[in-house]
N, C-alpha and C. Protein backbone atom coordinates (compact mmCIF):
# COMPACT_ATOMS: atom_id res chain seq x y z
N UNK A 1 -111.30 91.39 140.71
CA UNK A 1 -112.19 90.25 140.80
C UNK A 1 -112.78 89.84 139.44
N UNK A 2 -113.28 90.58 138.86
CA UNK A 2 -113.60 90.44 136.91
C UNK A 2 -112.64 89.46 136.74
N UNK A 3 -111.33 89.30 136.69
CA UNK A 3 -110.52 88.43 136.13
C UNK A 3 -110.66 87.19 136.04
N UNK A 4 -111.06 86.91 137.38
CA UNK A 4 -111.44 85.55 137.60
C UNK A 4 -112.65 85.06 136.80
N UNK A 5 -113.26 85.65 136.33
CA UNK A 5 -114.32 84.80 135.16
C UNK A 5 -113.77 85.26 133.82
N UNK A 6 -114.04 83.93 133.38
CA UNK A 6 -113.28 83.88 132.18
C UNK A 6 -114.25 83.50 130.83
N UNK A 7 -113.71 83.14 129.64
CA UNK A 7 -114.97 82.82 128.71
C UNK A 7 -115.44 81.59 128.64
N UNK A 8 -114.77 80.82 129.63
CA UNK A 8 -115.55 79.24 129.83
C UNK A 8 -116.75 79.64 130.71
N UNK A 9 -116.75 80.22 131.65
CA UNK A 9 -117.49 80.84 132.38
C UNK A 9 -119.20 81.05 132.19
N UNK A 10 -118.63 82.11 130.96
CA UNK A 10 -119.81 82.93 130.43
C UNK A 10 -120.78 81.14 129.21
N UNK A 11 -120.04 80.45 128.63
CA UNK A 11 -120.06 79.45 127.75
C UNK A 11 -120.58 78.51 128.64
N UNK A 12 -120.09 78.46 130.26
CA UNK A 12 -121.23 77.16 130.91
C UNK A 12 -122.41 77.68 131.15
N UNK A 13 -122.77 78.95 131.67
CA UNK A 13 -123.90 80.18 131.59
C UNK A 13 -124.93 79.72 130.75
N UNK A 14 -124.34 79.80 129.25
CA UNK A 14 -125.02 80.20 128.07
C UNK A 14 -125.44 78.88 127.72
N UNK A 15 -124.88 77.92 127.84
CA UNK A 15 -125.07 76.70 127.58
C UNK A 15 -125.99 76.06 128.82
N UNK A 16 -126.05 76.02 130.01
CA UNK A 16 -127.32 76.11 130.87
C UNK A 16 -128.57 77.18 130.68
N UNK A 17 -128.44 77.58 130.03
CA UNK A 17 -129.37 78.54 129.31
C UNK A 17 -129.99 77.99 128.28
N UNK A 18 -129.49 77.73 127.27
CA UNK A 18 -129.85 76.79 126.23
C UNK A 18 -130.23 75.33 126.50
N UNK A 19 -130.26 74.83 127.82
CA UNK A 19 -130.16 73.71 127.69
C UNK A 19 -132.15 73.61 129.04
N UNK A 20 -131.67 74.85 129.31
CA UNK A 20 -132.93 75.00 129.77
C UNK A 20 -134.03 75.86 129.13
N UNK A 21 -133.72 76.46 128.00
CA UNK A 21 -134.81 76.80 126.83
C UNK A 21 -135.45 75.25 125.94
N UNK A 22 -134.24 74.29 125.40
CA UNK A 22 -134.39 73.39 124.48
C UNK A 22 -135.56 72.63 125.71
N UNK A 23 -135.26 72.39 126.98
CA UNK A 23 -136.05 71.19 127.44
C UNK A 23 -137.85 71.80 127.35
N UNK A 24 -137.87 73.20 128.19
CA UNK A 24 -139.18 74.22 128.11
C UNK A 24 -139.77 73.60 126.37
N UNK A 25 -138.86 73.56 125.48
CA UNK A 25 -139.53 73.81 124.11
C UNK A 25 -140.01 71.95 123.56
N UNK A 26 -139.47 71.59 124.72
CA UNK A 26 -139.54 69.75 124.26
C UNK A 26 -140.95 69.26 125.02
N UNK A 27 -140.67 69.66 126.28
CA UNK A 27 -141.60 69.07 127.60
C UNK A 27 -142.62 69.48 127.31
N UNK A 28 -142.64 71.01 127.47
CA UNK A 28 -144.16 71.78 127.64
C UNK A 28 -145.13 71.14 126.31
N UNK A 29 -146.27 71.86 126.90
CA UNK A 29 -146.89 71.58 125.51
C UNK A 29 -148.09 72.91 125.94
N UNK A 30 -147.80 73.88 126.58
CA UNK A 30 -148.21 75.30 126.55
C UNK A 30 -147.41 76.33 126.09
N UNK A 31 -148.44 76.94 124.95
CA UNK A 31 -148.05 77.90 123.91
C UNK A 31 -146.66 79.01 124.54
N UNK A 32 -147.40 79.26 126.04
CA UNK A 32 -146.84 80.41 126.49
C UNK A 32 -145.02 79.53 126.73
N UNK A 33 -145.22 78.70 127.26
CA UNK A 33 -144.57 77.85 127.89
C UNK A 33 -143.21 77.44 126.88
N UNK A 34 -143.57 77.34 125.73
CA UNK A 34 -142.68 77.05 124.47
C UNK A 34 -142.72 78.46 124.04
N UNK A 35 -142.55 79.79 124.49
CA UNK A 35 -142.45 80.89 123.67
C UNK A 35 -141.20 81.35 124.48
N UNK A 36 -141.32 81.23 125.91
CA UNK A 36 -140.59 81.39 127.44
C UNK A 36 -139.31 80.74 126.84
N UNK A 37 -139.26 79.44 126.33
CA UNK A 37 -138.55 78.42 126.00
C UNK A 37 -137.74 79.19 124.64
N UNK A 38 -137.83 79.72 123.64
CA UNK A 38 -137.30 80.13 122.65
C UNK A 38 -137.13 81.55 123.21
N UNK A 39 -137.70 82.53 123.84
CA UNK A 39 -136.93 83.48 124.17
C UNK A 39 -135.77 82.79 125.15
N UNK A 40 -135.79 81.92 125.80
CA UNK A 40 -134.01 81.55 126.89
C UNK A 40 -133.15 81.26 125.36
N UNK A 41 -133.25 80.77 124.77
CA UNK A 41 -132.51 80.11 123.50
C UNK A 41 -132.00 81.20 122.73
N UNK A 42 -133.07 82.50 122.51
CA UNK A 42 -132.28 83.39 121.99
C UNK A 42 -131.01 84.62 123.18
N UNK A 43 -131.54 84.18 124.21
CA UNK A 43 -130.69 84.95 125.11
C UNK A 43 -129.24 84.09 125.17
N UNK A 44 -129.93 83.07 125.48
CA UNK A 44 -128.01 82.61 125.44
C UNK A 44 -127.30 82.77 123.89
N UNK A 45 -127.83 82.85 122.88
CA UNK A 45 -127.55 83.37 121.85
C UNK A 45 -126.62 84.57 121.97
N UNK A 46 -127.36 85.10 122.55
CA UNK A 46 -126.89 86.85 122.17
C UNK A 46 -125.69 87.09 124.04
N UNK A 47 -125.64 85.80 124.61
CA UNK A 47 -124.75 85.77 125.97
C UNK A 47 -123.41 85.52 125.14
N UNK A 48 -123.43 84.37 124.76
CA UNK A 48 -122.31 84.13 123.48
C UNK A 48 -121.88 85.20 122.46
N UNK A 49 -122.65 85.92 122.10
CA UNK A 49 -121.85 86.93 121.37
C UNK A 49 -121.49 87.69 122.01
N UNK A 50 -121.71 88.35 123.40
CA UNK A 50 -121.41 89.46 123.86
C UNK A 50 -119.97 88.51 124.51
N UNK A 51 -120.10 87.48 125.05
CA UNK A 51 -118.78 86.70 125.79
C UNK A 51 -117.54 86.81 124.82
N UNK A 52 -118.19 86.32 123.70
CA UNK A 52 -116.81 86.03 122.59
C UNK A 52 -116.22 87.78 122.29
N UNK A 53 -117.44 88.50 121.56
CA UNK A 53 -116.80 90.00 121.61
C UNK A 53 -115.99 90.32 122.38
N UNK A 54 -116.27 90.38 123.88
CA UNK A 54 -115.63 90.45 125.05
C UNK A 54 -114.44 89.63 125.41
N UNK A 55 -113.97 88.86 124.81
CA UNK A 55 -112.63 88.08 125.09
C UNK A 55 -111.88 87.15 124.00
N UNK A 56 -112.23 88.09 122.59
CA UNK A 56 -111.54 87.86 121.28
C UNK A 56 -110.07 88.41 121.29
N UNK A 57 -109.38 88.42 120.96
CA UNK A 57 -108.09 88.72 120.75
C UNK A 57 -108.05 88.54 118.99
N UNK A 58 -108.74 88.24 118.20
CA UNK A 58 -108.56 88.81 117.22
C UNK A 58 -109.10 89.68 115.91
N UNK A 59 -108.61 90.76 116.02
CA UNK A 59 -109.61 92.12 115.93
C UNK A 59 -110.73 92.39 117.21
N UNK A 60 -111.36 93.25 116.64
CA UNK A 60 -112.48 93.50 117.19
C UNK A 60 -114.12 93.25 116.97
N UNK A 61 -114.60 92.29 117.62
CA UNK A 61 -115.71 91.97 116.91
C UNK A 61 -117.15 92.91 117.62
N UNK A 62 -117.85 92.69 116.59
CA UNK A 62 -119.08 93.44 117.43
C UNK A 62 -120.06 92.18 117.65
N UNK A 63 -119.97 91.99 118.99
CA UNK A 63 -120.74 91.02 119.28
C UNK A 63 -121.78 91.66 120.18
N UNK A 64 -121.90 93.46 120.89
CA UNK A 64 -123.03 93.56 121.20
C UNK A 64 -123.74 94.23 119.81
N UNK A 65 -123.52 94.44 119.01
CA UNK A 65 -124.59 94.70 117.90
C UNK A 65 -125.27 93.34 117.48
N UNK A 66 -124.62 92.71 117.47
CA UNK A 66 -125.25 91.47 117.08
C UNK A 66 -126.63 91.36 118.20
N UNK A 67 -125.86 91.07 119.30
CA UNK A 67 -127.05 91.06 120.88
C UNK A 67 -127.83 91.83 120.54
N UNK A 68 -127.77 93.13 120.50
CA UNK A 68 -128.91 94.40 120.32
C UNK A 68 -129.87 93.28 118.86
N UNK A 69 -129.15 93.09 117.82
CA UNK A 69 -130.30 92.68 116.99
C UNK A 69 -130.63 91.11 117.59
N UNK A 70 -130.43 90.42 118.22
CA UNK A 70 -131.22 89.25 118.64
C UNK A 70 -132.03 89.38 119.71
N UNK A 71 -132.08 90.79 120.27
CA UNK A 71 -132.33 91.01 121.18
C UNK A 71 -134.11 91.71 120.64
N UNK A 72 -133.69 92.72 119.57
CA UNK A 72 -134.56 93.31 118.60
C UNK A 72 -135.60 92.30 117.80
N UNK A 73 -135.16 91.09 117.57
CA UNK A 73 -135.88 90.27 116.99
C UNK A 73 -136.53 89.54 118.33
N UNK A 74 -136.25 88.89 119.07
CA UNK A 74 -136.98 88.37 120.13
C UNK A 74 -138.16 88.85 120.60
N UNK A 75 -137.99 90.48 120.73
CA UNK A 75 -139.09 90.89 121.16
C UNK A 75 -140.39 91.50 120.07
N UNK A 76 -139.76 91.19 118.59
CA UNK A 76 -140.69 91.29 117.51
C UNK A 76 -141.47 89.85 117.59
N UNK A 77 -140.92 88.78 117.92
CA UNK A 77 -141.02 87.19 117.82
C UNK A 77 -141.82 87.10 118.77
N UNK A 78 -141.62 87.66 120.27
CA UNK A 78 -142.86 87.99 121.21
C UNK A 78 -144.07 88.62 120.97
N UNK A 79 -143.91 89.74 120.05
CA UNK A 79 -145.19 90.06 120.05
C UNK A 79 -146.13 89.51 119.03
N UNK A 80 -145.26 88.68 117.70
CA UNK A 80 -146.43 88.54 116.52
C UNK A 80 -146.66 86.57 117.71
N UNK A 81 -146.20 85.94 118.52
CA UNK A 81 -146.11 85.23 118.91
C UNK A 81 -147.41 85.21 119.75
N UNK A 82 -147.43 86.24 120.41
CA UNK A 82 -148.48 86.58 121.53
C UNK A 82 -149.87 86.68 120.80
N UNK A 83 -149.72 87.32 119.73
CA UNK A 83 -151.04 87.41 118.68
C UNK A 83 -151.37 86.48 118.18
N UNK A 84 -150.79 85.51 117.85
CA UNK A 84 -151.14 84.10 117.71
C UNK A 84 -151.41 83.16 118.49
N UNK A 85 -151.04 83.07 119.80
CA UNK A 85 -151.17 82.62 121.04
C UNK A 85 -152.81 82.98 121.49
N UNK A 86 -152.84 84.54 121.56
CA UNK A 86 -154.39 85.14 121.45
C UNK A 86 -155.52 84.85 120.54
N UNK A 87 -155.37 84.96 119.48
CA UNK A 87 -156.25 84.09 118.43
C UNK A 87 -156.35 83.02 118.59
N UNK A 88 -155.66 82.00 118.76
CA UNK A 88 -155.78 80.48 118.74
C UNK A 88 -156.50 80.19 119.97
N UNK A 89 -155.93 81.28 121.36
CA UNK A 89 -156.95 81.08 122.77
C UNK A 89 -158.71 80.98 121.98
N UNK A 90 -158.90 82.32 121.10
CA UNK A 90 -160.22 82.96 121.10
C UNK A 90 -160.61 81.80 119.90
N UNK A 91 -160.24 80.92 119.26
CA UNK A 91 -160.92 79.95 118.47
C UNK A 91 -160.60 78.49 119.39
N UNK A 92 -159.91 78.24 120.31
CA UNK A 92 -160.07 76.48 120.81
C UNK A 92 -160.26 76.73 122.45
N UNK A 93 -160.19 78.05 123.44
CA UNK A 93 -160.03 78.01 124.59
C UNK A 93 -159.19 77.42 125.24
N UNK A 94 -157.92 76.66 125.12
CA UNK A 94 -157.22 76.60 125.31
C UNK A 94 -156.07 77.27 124.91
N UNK A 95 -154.04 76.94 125.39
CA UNK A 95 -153.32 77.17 124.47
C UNK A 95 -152.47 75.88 124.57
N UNK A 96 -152.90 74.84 124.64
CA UNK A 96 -152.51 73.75 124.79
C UNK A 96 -151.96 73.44 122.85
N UNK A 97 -150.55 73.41 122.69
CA UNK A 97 -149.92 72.83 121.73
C UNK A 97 -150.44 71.99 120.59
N UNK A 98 -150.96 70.72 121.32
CA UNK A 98 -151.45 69.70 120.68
C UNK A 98 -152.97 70.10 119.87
N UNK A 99 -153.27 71.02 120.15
CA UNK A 99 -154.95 71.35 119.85
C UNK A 99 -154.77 72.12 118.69
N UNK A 100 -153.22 71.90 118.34
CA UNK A 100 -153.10 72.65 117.11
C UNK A 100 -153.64 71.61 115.71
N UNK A 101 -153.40 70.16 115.97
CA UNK A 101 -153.65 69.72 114.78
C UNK A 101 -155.10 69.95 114.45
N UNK A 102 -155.65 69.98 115.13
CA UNK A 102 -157.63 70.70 114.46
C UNK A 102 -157.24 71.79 113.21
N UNK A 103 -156.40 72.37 113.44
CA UNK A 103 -156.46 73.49 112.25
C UNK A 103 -156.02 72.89 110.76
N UNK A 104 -155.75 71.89 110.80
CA UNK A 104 -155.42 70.88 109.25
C UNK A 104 -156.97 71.33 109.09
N UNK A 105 -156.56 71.12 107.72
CA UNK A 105 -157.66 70.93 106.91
C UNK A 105 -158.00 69.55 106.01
């Protein structure tokens, strides 16, 4: 049964993935909401490398090392993300996007 999915498969996946991170990161205009939105963007990222690794025919690629490090960075990107998300709550009470331009100087 594996056979039957193929790497178009995994590529309409990854690409409904991405296509539902890009809109989260367009529409929203909550912090959390656009963070949700760039972690889907890096997952289909790292869906694509593991797909292509997985059904290259030439050589051998490492496409889950790659995953492991986009995977490794995402959740570094979550946390200094979240700390900024937290600070910005504890100076405007909101995390509403737009309430960012107050911080111009």
């Amino acid at each position: 049964m594996p056979e039957d999915i193929g790497l178009a498969h995994y590529l309409i996946v990854s690409a409904l993935i991405f296509g539902i991170g890009s809109a989260a990161i367009i529409v929203r205009r909550n912090a959390i909401a656009v963070l949700m939105g760039i972690e889907l963007i890096l997952n289909a990222a790292a869906l694509n490398f593991v797909a292509f690794s997985r059904y290259s025919t030439y050589g051998k690629l490492d496409g889950h090392i790659v995953a492991l490090f986009v995977i490794v960075i995402a959740a570094a990107e979550a946390a200094v993300a979240l700390a900024i998300v937290l600070n910005f709550f504890n100076n405007f009470s909101s995390v509403n996007v737009d309430d960012g331009s107050e911080l111009r100087q």
